[in-house]
Protein backbone atom coordinates (compact mmCIF):
# COMPACT_ATOMS: atom_id res chain seq x y z
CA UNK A 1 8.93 -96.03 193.60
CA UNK A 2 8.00 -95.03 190.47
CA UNK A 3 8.83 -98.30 188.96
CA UNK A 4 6.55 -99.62 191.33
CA UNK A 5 3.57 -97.41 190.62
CA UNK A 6 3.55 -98.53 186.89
CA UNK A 7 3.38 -102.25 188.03
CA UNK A 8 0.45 -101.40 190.36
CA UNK A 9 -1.35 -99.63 187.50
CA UNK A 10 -1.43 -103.85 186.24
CA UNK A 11 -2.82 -104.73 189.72
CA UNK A 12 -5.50 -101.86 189.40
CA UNK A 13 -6.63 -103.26 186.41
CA UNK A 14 -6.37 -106.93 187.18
CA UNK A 15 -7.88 -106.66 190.61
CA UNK A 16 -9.77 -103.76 190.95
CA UNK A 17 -11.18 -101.60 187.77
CA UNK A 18 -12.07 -105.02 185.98
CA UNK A 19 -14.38 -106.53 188.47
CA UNK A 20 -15.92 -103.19 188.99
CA UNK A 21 -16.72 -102.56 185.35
CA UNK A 22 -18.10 -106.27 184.86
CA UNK A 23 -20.03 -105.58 188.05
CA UNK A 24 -21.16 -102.55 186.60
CA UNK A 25 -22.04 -103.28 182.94
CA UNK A 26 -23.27 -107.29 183.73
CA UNK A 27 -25.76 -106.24 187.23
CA UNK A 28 -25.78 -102.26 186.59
CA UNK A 29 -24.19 -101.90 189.61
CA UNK A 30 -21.78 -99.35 191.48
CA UNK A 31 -20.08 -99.95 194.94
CA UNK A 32 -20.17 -97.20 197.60
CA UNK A 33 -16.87 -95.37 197.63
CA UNK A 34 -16.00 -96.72 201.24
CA UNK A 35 -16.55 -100.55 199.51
CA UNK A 36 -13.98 -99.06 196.28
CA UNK A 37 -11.21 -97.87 198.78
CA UNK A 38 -11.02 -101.23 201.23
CA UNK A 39 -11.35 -103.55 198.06
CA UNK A 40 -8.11 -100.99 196.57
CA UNK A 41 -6.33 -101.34 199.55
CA UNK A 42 -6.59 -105.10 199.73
CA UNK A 43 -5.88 -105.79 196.09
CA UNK A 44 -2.68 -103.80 196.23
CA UNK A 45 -2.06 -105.64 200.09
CA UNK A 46 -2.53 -109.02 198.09
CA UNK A 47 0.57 -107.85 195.74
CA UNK A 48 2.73 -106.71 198.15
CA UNK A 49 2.48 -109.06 200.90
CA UNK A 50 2.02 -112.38 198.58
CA UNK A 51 5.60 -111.06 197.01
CA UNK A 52 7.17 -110.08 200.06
CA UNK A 53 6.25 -113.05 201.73
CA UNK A 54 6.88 -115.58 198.92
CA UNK A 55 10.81 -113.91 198.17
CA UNK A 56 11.03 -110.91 200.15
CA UNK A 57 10.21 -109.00 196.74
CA UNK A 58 8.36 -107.11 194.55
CA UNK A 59 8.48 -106.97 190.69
CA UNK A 60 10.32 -103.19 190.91
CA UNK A 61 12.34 -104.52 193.95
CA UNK A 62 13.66 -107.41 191.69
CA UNK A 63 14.86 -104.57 189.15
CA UNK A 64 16.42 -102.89 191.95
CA UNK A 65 18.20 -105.38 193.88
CA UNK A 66 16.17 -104.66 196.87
CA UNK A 67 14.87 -107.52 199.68
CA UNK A 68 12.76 -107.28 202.36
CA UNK A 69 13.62 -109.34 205.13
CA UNK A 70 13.35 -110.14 208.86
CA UNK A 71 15.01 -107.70 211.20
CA UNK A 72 16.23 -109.56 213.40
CA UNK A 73 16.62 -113.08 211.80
CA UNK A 74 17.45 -111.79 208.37
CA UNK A 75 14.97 -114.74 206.62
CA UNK A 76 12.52 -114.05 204.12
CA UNK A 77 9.39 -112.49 205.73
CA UNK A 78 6.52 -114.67 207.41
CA UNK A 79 2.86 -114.00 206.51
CA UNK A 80 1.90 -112.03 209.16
CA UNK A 81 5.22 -110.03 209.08
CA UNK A 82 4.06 -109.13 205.69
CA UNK A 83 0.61 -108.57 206.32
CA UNK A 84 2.05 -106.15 209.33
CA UNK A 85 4.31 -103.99 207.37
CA UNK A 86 1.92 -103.34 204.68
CA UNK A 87 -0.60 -102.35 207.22
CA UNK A 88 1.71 -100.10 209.12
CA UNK A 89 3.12 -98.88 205.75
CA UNK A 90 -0.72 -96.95 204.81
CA UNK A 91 -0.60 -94.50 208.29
CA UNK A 92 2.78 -93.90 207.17
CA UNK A 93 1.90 -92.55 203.60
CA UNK A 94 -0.34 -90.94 204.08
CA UNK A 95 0.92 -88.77 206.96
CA UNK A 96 2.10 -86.55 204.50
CA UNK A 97 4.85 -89.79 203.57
CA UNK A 98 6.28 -88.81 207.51
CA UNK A 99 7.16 -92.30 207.89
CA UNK A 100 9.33 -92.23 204.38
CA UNK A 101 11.03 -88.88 205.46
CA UNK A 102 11.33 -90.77 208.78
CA UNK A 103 14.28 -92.40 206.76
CA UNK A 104 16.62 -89.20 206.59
CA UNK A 105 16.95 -89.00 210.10
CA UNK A 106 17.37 -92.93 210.26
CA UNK A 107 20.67 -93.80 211.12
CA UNK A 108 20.40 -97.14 209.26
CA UNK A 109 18.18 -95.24 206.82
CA UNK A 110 15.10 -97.29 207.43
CA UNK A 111 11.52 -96.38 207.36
CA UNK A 112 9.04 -95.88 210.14
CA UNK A 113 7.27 -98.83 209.28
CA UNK A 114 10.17 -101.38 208.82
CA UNK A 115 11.11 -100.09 212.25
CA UNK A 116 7.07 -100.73 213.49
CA UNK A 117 7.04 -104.15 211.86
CA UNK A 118 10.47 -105.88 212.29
CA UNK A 119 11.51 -105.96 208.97
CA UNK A 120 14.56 -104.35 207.10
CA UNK A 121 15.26 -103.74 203.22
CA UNK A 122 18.86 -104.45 201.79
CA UNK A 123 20.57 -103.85 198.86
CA UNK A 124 21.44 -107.22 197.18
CA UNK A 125 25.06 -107.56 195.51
CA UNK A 126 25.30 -107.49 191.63
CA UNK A 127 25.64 -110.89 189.62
């Protein structure tokens, strides 16, 4: 997770704080915090479900040996698979991370929102 967080620091940049600050230096600008949070959201949602959904994983996920896949098929995820995990994957968080602590109690040790979406992470073999 923490791998991850450095990555989306890149995304942040890329996506988000970039735009903003052209926005803000070119028109003298500055979006209404509501507009700031859905564009954040969506610019990390455009990581995550364009890598989930294009190999079942993410940059840190690659490091890892971790793949998301289909539940019940076991192929790599469709788009709105993708779109529905990382949706289900916000109430989740920010419930205090209930739906990551959700995993302990998991007898497959899944999280809340792999359970809500159909979808399932595995560990990959080595080589």
């Amino acid at each position: 997770m923490l791998y991850e967080s450095l990555l989306l620091v890149g995304v942040w940049a890329a996506l988000f704080f970039v735009p903003h600050l052209v926005i803000g230096v070119v028109w003298h600008l500055v979006a209404p915090p509501a507009v700031l949070a859905v564009h954040l959201i969506l610019a990390f949602g455009l990581y995550f479900v364009w890598f989930w959904h294009r190999a079942g994983q993410t940059l840190a996920m690659q490091t890892w040996r971790l793949k998301l896949i289909d539940a019940s098929t076991g192929a790599t995820l469709t788009l709105p698979r993708a779109i529905a995990r990382y949706a289900l994957s916000w109430p989740s968080l920010l419930f205090f991370g209930a739906g990551v602590l959700w995993s302990v109690f998991d007898r497959e040790r899944q999280f809340l929102h792999d359970r809500l979406a159909g979808t399932r992470i595995v560990q990959l073999p080595r080589g």
